[in-house]
N, C-alpha and C. Protein backbone atom coordinates (compact mmCIF):
# COMPACT_ATOMS: atom_id res chain seq x y z
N UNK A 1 -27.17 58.58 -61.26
CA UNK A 1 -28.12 57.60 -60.82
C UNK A 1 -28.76 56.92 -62.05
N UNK A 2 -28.82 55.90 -62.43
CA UNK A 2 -29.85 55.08 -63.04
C UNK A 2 -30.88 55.25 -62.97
N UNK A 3 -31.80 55.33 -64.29
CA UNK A 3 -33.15 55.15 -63.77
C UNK A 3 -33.99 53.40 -64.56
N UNK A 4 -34.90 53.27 -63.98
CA UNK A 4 -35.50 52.00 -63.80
C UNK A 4 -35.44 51.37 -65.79
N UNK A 5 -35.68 52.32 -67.08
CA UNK A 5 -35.19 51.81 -68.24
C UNK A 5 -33.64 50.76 -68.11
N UNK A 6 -33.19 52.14 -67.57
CA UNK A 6 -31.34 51.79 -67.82
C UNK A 6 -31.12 50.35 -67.12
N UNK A 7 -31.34 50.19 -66.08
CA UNK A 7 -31.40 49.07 -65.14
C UNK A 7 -31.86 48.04 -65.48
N UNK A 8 -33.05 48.21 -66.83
CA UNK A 8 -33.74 46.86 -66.79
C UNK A 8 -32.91 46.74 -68.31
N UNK A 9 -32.51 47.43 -68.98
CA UNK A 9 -31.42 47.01 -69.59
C UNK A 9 -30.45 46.68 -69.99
N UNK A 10 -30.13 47.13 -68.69
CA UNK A 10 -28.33 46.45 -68.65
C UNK A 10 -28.75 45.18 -68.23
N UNK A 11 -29.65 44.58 -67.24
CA UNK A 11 -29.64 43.29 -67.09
C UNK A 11 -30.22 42.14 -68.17
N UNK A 12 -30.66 42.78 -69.18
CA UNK A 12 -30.82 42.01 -70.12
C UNK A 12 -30.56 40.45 -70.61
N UNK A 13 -29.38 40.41 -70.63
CA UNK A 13 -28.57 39.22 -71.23
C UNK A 13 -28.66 38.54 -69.62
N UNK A 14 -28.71 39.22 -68.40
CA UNK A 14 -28.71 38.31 -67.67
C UNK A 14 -30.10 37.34 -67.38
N UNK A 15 -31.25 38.06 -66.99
CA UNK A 15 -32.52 37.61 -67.24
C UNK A 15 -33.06 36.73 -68.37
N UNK A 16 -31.84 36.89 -69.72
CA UNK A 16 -32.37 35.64 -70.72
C UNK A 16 -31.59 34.47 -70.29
N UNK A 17 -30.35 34.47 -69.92
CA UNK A 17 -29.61 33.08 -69.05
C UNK A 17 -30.37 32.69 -68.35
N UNK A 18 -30.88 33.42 -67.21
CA UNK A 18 -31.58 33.04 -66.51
C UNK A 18 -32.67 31.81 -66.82
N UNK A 19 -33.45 32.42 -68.14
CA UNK A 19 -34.26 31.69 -68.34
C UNK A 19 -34.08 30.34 -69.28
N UNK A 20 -32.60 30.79 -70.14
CA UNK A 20 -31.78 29.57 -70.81
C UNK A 20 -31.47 28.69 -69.62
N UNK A 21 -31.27 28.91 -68.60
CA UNK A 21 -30.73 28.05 -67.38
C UNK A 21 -32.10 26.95 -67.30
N UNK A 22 -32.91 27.88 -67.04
CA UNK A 22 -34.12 26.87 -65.90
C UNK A 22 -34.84 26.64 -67.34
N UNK A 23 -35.03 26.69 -68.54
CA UNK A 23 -35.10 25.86 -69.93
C UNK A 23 -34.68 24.26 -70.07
N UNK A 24 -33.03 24.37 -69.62
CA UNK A 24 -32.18 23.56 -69.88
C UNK A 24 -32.61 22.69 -68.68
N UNK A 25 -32.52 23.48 -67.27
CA UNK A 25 -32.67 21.88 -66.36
C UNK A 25 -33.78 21.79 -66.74
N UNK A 26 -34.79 22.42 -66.41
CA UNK A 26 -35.85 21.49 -66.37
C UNK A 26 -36.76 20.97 -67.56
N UNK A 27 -35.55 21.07 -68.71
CA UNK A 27 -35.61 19.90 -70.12
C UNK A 27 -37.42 20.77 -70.98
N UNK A 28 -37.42 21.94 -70.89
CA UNK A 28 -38.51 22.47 -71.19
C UNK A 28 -38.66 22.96 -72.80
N UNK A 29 -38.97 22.57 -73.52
CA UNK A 29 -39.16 23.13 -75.13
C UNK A 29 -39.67 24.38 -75.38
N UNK A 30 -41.00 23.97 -74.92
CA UNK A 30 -41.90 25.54 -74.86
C UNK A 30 -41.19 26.70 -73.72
N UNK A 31 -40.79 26.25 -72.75
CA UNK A 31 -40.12 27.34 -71.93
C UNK A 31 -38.68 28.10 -73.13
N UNK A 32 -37.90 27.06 -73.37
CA UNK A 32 -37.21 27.54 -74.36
C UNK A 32 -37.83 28.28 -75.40
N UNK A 33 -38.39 27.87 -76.30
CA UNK A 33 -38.77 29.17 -77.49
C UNK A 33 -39.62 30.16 -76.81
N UNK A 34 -40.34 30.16 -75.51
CA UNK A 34 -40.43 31.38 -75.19
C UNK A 34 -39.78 32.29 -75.22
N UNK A 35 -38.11 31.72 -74.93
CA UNK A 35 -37.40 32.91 -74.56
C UNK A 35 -37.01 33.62 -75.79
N UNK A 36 -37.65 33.11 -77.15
CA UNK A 36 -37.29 34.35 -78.55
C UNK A 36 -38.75 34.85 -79.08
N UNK A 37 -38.45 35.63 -80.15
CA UNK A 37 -39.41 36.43 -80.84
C UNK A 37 -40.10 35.06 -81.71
N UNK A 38 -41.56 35.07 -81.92
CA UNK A 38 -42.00 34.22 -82.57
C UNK A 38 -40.85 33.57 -84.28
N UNK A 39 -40.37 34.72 -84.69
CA UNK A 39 -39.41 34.74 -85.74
C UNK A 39 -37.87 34.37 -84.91
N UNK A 40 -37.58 34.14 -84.03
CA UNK A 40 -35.98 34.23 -83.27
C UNK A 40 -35.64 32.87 -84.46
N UNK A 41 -34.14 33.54 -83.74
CA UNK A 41 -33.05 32.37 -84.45
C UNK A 41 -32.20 32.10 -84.01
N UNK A 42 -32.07 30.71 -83.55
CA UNK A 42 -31.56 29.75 -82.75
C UNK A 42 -29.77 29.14 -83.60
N UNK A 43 -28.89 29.48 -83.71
CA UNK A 43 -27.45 28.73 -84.22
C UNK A 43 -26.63 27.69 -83.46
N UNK A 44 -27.26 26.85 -83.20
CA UNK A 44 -26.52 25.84 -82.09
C UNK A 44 -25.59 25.63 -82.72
N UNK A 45 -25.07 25.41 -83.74
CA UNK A 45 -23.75 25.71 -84.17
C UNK A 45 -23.37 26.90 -85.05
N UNK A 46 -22.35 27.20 -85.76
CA UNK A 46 -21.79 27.93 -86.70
C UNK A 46 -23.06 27.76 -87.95
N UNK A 47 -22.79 26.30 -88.05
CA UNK A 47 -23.88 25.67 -89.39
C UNK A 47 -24.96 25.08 -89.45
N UNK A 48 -25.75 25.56 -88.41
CA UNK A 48 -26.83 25.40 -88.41
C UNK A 48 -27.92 25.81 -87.29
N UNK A 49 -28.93 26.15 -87.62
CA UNK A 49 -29.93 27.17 -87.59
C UNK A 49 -30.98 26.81 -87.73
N UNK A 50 -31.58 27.20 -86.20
CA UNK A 50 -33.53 26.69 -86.23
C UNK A 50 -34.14 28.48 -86.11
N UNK A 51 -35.38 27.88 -87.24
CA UNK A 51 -36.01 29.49 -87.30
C UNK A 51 -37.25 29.31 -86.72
N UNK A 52 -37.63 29.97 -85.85
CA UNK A 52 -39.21 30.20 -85.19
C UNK A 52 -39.35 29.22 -83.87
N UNK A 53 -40.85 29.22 -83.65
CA UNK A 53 -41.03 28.50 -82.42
C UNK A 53 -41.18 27.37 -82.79
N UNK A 54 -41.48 26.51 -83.68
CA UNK A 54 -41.68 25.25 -84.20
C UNK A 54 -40.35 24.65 -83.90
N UNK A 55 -39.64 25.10 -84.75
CA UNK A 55 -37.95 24.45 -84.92
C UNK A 55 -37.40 25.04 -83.84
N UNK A 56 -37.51 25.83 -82.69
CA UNK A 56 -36.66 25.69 -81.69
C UNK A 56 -37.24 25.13 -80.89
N UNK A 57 -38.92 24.57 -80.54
CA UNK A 57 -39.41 23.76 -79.82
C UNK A 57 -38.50 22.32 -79.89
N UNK A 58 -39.07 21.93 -81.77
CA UNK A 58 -38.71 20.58 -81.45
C UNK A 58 -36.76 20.51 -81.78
N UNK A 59 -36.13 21.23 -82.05
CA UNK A 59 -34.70 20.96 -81.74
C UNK A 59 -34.82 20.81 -80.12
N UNK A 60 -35.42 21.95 -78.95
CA UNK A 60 -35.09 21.31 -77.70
C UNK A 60 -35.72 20.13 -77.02
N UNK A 61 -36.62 19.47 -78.05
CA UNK A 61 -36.51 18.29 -77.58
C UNK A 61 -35.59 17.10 -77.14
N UNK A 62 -34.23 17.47 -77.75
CA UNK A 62 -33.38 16.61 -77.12
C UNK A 62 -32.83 16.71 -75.89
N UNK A 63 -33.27 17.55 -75.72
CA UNK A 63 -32.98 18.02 -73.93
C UNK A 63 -33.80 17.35 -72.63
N UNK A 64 -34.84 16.61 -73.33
CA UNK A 64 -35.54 15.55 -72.68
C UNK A 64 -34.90 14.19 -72.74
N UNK A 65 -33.68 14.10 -73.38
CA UNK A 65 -33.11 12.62 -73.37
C UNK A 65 -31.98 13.11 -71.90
N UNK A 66 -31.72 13.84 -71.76
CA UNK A 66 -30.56 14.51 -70.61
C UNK A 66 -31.43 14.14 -69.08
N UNK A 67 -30.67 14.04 -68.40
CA UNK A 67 -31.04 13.62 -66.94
C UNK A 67 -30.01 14.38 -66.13
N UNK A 68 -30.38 14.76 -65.35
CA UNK A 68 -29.44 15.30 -64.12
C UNK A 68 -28.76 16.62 -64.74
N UNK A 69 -29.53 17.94 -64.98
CA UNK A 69 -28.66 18.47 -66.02
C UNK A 69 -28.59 19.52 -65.01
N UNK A 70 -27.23 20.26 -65.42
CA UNK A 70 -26.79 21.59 -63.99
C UNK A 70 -26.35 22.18 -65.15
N UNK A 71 -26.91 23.47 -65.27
CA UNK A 71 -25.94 24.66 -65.90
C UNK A 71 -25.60 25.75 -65.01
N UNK A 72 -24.76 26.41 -65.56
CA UNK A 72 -23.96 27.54 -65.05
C UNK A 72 -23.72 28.60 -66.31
N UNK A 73 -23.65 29.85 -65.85
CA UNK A 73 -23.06 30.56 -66.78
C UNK A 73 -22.93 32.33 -66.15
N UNK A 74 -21.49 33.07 -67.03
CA UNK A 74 -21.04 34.22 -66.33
C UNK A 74 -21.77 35.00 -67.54
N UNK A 75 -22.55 35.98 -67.50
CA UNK A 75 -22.21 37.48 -68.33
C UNK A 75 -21.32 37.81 -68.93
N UNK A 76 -20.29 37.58 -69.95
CA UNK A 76 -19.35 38.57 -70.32
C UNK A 76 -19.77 40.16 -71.03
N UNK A 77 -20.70 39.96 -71.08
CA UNK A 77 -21.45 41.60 -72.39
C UNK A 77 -22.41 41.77 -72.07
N UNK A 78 -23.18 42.97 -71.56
CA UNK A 78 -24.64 43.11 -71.32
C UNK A 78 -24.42 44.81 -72.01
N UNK A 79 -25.41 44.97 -72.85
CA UNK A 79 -25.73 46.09 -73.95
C UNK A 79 -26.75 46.68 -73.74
N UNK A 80 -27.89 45.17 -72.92
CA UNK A 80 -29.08 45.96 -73.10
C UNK A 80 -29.70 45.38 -74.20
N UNK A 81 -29.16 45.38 -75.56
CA UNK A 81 -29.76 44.81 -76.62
C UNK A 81 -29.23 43.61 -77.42
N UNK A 82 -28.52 42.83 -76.33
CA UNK A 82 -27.60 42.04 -76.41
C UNK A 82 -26.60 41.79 -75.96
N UNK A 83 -25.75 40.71 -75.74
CA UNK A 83 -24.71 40.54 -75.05
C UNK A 83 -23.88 38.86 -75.56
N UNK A 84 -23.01 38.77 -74.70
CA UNK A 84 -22.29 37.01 -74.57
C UNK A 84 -22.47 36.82 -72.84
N UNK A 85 -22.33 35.34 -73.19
CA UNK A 85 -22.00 34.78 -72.26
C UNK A 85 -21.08 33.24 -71.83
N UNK A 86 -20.76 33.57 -71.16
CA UNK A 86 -19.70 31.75 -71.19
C UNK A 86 -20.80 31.10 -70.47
N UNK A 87 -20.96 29.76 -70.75
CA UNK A 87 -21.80 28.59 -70.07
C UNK A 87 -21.51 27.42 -69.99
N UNK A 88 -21.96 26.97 -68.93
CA UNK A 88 -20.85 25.19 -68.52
C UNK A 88 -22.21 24.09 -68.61
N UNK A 89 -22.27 23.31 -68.86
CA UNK A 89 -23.20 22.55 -68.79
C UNK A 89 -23.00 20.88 -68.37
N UNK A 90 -23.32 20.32 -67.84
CA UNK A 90 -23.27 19.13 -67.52
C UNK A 90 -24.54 18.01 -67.19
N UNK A 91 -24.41 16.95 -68.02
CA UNK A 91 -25.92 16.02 -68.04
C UNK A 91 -25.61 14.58 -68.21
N UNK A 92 -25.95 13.68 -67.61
CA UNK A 92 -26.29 12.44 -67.80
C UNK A 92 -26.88 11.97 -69.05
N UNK A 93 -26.05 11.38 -70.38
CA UNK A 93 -27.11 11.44 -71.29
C UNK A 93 -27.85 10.08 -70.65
N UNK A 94 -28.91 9.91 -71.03
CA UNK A 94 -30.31 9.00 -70.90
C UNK A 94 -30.54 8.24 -71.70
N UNK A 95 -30.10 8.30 -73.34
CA UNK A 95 -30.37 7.25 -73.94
C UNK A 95 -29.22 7.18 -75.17
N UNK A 96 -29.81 5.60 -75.69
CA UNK A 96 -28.69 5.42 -76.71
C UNK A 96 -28.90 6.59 -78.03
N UNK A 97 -30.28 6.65 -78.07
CA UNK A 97 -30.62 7.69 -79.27
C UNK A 97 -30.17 9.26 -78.68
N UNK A 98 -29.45 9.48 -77.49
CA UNK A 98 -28.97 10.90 -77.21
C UNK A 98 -27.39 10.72 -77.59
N UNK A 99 -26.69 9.85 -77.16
CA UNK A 99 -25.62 9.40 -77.30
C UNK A 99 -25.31 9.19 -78.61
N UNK A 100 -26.09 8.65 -79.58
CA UNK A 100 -26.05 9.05 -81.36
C UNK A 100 -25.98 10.70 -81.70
N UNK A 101 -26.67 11.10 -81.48
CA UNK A 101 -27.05 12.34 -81.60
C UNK A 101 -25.80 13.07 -81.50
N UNK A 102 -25.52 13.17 -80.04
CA UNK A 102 -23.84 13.82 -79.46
C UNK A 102 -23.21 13.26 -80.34
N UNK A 103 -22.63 11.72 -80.34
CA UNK A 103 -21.66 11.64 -81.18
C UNK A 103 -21.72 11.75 -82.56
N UNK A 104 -22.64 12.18 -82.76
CA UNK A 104 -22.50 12.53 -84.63
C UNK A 104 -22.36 14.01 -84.86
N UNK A 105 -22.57 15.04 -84.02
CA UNK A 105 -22.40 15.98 -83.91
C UNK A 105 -21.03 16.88 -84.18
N UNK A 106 -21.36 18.23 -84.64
CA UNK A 106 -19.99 18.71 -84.78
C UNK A 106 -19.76 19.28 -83.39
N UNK A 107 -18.79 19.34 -83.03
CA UNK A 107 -17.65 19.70 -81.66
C UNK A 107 -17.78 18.65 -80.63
N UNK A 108 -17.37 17.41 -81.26
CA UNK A 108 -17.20 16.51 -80.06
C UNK A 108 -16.64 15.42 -80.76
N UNK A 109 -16.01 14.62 -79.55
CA UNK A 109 -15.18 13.14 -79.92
C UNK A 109 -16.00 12.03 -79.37
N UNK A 110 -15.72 11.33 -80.64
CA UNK A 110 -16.79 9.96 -79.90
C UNK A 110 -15.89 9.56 -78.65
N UNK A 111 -17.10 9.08 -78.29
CA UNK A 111 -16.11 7.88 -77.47
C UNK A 111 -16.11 6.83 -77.47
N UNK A 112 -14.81 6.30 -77.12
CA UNK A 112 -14.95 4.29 -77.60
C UNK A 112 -16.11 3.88 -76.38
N UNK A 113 -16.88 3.43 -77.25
CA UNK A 113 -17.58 2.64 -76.29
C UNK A 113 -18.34 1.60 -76.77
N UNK A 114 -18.47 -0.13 -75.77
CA UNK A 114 -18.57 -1.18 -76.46
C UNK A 114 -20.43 -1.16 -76.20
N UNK A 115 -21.20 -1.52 -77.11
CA UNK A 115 -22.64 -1.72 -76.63
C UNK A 115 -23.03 -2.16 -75.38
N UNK A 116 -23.62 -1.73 -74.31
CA UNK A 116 -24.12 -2.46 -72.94
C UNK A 116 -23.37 -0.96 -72.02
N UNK A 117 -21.98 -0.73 -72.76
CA UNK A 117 -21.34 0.22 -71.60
C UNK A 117 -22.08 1.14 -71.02
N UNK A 118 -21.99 1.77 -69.83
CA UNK A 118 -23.05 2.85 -69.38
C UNK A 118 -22.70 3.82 -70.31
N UNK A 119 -24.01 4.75 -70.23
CA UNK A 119 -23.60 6.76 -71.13
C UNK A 119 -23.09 7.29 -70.52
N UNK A 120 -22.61 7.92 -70.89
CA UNK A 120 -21.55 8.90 -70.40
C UNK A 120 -22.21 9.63 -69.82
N UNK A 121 -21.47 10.21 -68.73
CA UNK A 121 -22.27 12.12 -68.55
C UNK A 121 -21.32 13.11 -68.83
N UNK A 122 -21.75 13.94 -70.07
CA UNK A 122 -21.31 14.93 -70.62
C UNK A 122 -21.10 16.16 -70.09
N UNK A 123 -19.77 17.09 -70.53
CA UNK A 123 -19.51 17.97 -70.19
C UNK A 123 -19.50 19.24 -71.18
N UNK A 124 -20.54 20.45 -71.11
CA UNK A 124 -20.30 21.08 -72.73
C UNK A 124 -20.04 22.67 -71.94
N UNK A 125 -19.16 23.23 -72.94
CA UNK A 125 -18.87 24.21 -72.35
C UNK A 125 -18.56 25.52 -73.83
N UNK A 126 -19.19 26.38 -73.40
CA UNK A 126 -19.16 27.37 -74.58
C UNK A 126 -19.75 28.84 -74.47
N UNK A 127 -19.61 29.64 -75.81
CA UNK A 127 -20.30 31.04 -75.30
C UNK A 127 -21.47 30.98 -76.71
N UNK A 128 -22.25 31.98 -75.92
CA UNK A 128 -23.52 32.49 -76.43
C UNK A 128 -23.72 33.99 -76.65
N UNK A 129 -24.03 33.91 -77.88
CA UNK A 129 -24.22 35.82 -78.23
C UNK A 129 -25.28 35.85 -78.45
N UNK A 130 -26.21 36.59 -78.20
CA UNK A 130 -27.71 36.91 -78.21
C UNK A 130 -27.94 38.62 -78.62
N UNK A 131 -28.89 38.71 -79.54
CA UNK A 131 -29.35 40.19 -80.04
C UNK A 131 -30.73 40.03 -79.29
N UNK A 132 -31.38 40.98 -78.61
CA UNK A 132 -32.24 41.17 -77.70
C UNK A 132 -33.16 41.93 -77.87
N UNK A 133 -34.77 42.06 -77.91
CA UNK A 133 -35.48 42.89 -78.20
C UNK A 133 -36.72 42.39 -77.52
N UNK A 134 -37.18 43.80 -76.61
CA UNK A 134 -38.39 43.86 -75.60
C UNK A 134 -38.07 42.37 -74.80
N UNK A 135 -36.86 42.22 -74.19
CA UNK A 135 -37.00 41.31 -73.15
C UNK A 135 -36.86 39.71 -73.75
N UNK A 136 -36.81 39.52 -75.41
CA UNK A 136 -36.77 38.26 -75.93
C UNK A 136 -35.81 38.60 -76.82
N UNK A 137 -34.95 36.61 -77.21
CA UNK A 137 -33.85 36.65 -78.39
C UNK A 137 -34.56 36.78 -79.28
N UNK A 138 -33.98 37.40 -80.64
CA UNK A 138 -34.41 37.76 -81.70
C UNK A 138 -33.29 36.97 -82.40
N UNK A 139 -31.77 36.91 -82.38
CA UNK A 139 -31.08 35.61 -82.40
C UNK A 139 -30.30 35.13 -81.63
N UNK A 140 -29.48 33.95 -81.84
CA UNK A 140 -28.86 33.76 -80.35
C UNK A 140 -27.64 32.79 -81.23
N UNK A 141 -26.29 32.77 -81.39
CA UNK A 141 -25.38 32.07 -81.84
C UNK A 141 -24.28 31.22 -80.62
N UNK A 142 -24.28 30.08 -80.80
CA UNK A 142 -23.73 29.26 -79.84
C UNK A 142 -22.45 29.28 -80.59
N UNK A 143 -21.07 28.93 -80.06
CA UNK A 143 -19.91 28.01 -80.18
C UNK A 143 -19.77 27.06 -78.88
N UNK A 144 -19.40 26.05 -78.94
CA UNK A 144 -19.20 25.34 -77.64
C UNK A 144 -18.34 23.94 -78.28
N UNK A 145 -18.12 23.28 -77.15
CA UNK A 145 -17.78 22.12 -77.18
C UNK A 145 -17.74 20.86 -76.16
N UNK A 146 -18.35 19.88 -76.31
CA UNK A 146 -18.29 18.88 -75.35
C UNK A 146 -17.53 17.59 -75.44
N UNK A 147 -17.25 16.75 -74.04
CA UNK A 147 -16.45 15.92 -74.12
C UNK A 147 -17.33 15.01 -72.78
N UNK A 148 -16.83 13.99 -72.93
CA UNK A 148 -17.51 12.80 -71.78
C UNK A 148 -17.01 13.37 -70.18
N UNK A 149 -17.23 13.31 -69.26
CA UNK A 149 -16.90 13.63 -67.84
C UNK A 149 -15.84 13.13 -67.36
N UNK A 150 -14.94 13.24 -66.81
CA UNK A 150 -13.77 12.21 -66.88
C UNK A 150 -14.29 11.92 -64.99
N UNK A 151 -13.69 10.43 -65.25
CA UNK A 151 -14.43 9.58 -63.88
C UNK A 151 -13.15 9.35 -63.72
């Protein structure tokens, strides 16, 4: 039998998706760096890295240029003190200054597009490893990659 420790640690990694989920739709900054240690560390890519609540506040500020945003994501690893997970994401970007942003970014292809054309709505899809402590990331390393939605 499990007892109520074991339980609330194996779900770990799921309860921080959880809260990476409803972060992401509902485009929240401060909800986001809640979910780490005042010190956490954020790797949205390989090469690069926001440290604390300051810099993972305002990095998720670009999540306020996104409209219509749906995530998803499975568990692959729950430790308890960490885990992965695969995650799908999909958003309307909102502006031309989000659409710079994406396309200058590493893991993605521009797309041809002539000035006036509508934005795209993006498709990003990737895994997340997170080290876990008392219920918050302490760090969290992304790989992913996105591409425009195909219409």
């Amino acid at each position: 039998m499990m007892d109520a420790t074991t339980a609330t640690a194996r779900f770990a990694m799921d309860r921080f998706m959880q809260g990476y989920k409803a972060a992401w739709e509902q485009r929240d900054p401060a909800m986001f760096a809640a979910l780490f240690t005042p010190d956490g560390r954020y790797h949205n890519t390989p090469f690069q890295v926001q440290n604390g609540t300051a810099e993972l506040m305002e990095y998720w500020k670009r999540v306020q240029l996104q409209e219509d945003v749906k995530v998803s994501y499975e568990v692959l690893s729950d430790t308890g003190a960490g885990g992965l997970a695969h995650w799908h994401v999909t958003y309307q970007v909102a502006s031309e200054e989000l659409f710079q942003i994406w396309a200058k970014s590493t893991g993605t292809n521009l797309v041809s597009r002539k000035p006036g054309d509508p934005l795209p709505r993006m498709v990003l899809d990737g895994i997340l490893q997170a080290s876990l402590a008392n219920g918050r990331c302490t760090e969290a390393r992304l790989w992913w990659h996105s591409m425009p939605q195909a219409t």
